[in-house]
C-alpha atoms as a PDB file:
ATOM      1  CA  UNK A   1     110.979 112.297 113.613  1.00  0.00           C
ATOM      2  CA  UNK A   2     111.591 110.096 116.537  1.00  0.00           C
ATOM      3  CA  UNK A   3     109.307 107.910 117.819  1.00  0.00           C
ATOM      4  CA  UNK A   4     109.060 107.034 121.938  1.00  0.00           C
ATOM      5  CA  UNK A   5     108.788 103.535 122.908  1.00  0.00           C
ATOM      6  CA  UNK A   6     107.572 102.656 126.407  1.00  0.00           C
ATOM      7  CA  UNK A   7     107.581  99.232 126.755  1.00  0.00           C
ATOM      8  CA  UNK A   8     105.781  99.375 130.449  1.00  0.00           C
ATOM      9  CA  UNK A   9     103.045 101.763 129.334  1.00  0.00           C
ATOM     10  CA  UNK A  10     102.539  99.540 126.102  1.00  0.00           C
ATOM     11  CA  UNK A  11     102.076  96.161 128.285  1.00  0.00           C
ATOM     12  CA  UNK A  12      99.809  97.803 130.359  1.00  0.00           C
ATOM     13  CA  UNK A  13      97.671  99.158 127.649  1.00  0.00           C
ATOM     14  CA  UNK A  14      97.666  96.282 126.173  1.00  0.00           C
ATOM     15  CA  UNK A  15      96.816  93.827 128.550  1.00  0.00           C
ATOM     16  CA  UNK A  16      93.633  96.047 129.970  1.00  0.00           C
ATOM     17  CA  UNK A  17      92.282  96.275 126.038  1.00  0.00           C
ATOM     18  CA  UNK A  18      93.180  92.348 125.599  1.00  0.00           C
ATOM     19  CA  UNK A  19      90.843  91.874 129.624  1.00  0.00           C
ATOM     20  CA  UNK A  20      88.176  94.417 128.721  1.00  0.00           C
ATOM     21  CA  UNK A  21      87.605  92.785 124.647  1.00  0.00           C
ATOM     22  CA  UNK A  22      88.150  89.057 126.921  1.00  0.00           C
ATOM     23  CA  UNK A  23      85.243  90.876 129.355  1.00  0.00           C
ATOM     24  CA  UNK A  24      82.941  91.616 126.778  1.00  0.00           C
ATOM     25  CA  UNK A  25      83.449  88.476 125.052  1.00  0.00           C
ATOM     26  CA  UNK A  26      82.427  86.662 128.199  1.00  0.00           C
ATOM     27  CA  UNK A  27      79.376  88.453 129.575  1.00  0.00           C
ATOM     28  CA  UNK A  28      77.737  89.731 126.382  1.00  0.00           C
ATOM     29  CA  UNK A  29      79.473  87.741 123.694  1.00  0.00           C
ATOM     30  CA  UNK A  30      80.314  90.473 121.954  1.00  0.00           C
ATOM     31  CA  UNK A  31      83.510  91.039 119.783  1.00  0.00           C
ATOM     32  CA  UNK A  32      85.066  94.154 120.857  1.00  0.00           C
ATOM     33  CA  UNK A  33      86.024  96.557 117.991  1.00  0.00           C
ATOM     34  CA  UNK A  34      86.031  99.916 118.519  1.00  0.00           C
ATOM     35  CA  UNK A  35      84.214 100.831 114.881  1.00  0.00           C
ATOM     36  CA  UNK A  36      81.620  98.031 115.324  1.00  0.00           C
ATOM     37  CA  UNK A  37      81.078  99.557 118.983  1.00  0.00           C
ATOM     38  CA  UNK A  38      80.709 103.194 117.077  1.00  0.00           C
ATOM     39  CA  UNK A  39      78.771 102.165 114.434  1.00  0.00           C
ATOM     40  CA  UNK A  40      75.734 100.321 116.563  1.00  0.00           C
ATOM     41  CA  UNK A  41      75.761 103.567 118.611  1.00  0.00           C
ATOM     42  CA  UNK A  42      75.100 105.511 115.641  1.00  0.00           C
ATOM     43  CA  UNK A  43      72.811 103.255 114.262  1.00  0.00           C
ATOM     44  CA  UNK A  44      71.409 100.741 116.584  1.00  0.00           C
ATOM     45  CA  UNK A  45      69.887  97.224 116.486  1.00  0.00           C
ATOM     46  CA  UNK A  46      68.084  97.025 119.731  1.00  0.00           C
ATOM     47  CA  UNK A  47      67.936  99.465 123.004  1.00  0.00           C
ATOM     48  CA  UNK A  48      70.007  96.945 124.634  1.00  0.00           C
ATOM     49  CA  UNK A  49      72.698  96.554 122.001  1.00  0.00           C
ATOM     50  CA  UNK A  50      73.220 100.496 122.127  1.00  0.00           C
ATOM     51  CA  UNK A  51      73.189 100.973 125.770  1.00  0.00           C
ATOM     52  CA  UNK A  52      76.615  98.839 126.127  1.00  0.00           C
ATOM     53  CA  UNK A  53      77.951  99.765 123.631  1.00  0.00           C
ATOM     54  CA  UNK A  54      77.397 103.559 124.797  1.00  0.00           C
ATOM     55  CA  UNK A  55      79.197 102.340 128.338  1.00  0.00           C
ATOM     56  CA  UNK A  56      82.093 100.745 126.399  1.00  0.00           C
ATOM     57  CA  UNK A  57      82.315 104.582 124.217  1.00  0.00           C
ATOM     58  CA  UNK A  58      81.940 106.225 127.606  1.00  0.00           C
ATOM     59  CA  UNK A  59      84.622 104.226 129.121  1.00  0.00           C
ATOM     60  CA  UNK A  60      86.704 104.933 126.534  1.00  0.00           C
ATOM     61  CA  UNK A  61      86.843 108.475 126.700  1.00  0.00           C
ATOM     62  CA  UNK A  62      86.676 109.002 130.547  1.00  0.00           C
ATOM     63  CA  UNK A  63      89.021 106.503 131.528  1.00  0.00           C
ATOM     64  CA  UNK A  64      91.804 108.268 130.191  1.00  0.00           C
ATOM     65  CA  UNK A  65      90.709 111.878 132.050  1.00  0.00           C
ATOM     66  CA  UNK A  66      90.158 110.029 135.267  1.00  0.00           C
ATOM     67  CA  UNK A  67      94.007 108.102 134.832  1.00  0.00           C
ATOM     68  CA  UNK A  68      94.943 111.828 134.645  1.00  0.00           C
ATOM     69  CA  UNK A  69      93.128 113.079 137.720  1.00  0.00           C
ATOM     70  CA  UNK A  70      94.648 110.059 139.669  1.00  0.00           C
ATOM     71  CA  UNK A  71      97.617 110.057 138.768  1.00  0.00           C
ATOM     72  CA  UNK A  72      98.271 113.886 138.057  1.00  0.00           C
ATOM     73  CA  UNK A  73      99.929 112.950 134.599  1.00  0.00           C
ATOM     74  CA  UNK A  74      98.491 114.594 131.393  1.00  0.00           C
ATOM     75  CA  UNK A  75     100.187 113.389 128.297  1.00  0.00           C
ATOM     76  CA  UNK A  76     101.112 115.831 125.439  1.00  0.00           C
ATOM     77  CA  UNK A  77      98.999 115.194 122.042  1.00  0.00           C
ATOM     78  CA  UNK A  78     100.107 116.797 118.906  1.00  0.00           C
ATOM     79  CA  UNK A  79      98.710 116.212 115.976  1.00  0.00           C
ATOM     80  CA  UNK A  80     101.010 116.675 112.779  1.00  0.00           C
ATOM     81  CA  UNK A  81      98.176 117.907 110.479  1.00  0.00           C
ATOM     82  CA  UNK A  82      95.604 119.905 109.308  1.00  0.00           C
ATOM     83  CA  UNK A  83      92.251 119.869 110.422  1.00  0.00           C
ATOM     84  CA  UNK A  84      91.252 118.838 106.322  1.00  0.00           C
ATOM     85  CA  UNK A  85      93.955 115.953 107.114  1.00  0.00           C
ATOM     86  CA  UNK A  86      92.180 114.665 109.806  1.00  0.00           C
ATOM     87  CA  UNK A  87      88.667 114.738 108.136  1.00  0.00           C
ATOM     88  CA  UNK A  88      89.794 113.076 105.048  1.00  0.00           C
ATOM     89  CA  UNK A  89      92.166 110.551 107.061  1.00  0.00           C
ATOM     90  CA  UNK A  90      88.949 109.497 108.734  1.00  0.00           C
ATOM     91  CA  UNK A  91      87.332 109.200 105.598  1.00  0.00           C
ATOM     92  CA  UNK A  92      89.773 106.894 104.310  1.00  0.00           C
ATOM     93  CA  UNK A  93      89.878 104.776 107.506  1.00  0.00           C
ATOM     94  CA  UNK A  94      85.965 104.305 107.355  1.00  0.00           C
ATOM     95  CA  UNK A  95      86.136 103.169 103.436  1.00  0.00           C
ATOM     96  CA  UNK A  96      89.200 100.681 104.588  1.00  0.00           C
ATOM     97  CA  UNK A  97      86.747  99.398 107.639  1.00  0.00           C
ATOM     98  CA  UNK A  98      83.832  99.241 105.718  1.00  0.00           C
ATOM     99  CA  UNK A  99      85.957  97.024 102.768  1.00  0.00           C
ATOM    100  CA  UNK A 100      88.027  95.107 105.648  1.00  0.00           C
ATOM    101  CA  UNK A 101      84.570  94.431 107.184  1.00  0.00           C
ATOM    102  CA  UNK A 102      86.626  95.424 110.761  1.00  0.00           C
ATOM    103  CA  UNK A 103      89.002  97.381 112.433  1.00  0.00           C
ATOM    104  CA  UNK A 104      92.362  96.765 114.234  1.00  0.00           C
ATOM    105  CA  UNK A 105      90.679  96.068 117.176  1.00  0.00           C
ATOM    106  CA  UNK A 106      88.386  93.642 115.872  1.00  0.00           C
ATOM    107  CA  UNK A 107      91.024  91.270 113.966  1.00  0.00           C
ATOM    108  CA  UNK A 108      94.000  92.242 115.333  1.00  0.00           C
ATOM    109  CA  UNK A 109      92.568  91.412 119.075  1.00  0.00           C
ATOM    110  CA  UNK A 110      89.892  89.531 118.978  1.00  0.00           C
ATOM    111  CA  UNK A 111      89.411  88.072 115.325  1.00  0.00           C
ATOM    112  CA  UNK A 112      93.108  87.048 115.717  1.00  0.00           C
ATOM    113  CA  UNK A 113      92.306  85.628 119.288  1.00  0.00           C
ATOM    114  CA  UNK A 114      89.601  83.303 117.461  1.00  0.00           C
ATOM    115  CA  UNK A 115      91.890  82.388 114.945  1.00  0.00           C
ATOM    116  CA  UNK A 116      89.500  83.805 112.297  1.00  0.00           C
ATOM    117  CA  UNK A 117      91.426  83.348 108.867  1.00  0.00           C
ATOM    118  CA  UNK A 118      89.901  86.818 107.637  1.00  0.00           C
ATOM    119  CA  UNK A 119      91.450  88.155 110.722  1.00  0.00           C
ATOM    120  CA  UNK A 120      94.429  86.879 110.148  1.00  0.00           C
ATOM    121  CA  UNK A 121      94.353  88.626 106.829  1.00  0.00           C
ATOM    122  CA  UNK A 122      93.636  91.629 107.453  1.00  0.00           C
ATOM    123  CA  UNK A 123      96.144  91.810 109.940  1.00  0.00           C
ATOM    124  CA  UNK A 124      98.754  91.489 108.338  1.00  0.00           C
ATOM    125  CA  UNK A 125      97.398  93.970 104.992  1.00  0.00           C
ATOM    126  CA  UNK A 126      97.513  96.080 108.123  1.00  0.00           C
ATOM    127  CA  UNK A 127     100.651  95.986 109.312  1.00  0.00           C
ATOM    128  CA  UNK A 128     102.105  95.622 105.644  1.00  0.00           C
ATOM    129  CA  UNK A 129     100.103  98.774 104.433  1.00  0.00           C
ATOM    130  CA  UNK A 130     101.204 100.945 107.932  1.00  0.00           C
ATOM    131  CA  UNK A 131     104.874  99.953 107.429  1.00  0.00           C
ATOM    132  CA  UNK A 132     104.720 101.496 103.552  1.00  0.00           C
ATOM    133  CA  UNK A 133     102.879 104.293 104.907  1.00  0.00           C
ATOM    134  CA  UNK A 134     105.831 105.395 107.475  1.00  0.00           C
ATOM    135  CA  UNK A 135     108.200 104.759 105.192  1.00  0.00           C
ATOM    136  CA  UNK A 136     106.618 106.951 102.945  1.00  0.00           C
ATOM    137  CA  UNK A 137     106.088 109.731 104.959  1.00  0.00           C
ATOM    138  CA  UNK A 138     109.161 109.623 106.819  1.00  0.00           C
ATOM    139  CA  UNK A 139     111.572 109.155 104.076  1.00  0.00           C
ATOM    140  CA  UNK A 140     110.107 110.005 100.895  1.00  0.00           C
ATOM    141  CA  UNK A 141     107.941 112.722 101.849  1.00  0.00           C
ATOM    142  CA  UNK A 142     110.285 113.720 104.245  1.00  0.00           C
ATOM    143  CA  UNK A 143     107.851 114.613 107.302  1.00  0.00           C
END
């Protein structure tokens, strides 16, 4: 299995997730992680709480449909798995979010921003824990 780097790409993406969480931070004072975002859509605190973070879900799935209408570039997305993969890999992601009280996005960007020592933390369980896992699965498992 080889895995494509593009260092361009990667800056870009990064930079435009490290200005829209910097954004967020500034006009609503909001921490930008993606399952915190998810969860207060799902369930709420206020009407105004939901409504933005509605926009931010909203952003995130059109933006990357209208980068492929401008730019006439549709990337190829395979997913290596069964559909019961997926479901239970989500599963396990929520458990680890719900026990890590955040996602990547929230400590890795913006917990590690703040210098947050949980953020720090979990960071780097994360990166430790997705290392094992790709070793795992590329050279025990053999996939």
């Amino acid at each position: 299995m080889e895995t494509s780097f593009t260092p361009l790409m990667s800056l870009a993406g990064g930079a435009l997730i490290g200005l829209s969480a910097v954004l967020l931070m500034a006009t609503l004072g909001r921490i930008m992680g993606a399952t915190g975002v998810l969860t207060g859509v799902i369930v709420p605190y206020t009407r105004s709480d939901w409504s933005w973070r509605v926009a931010v879900l909203a952003g995130m799935v059109s933006a990357p449909v209208l980068a492929a209408l401008v730019t006439g570039f549709r990337p190829e997305i395979t997913v290596p798995g069964t559909p019961l993969m997926l479901v239970v890999g989500g599963l396990i992601v929520g458990v680890g979010v719900t026990f890590g009280a955040g996602c990547t996005s929230g400590h890795g960007v913006c917990g590690n921003a703040r210098l947050s020592p949980r953020s720090l933390v979990a960071t780097g369980v994360f990166m430790v824990a997705t290392a094992v896992t790709v070793f795992i699965i590329r050279h025990v498992i053999g996939g």
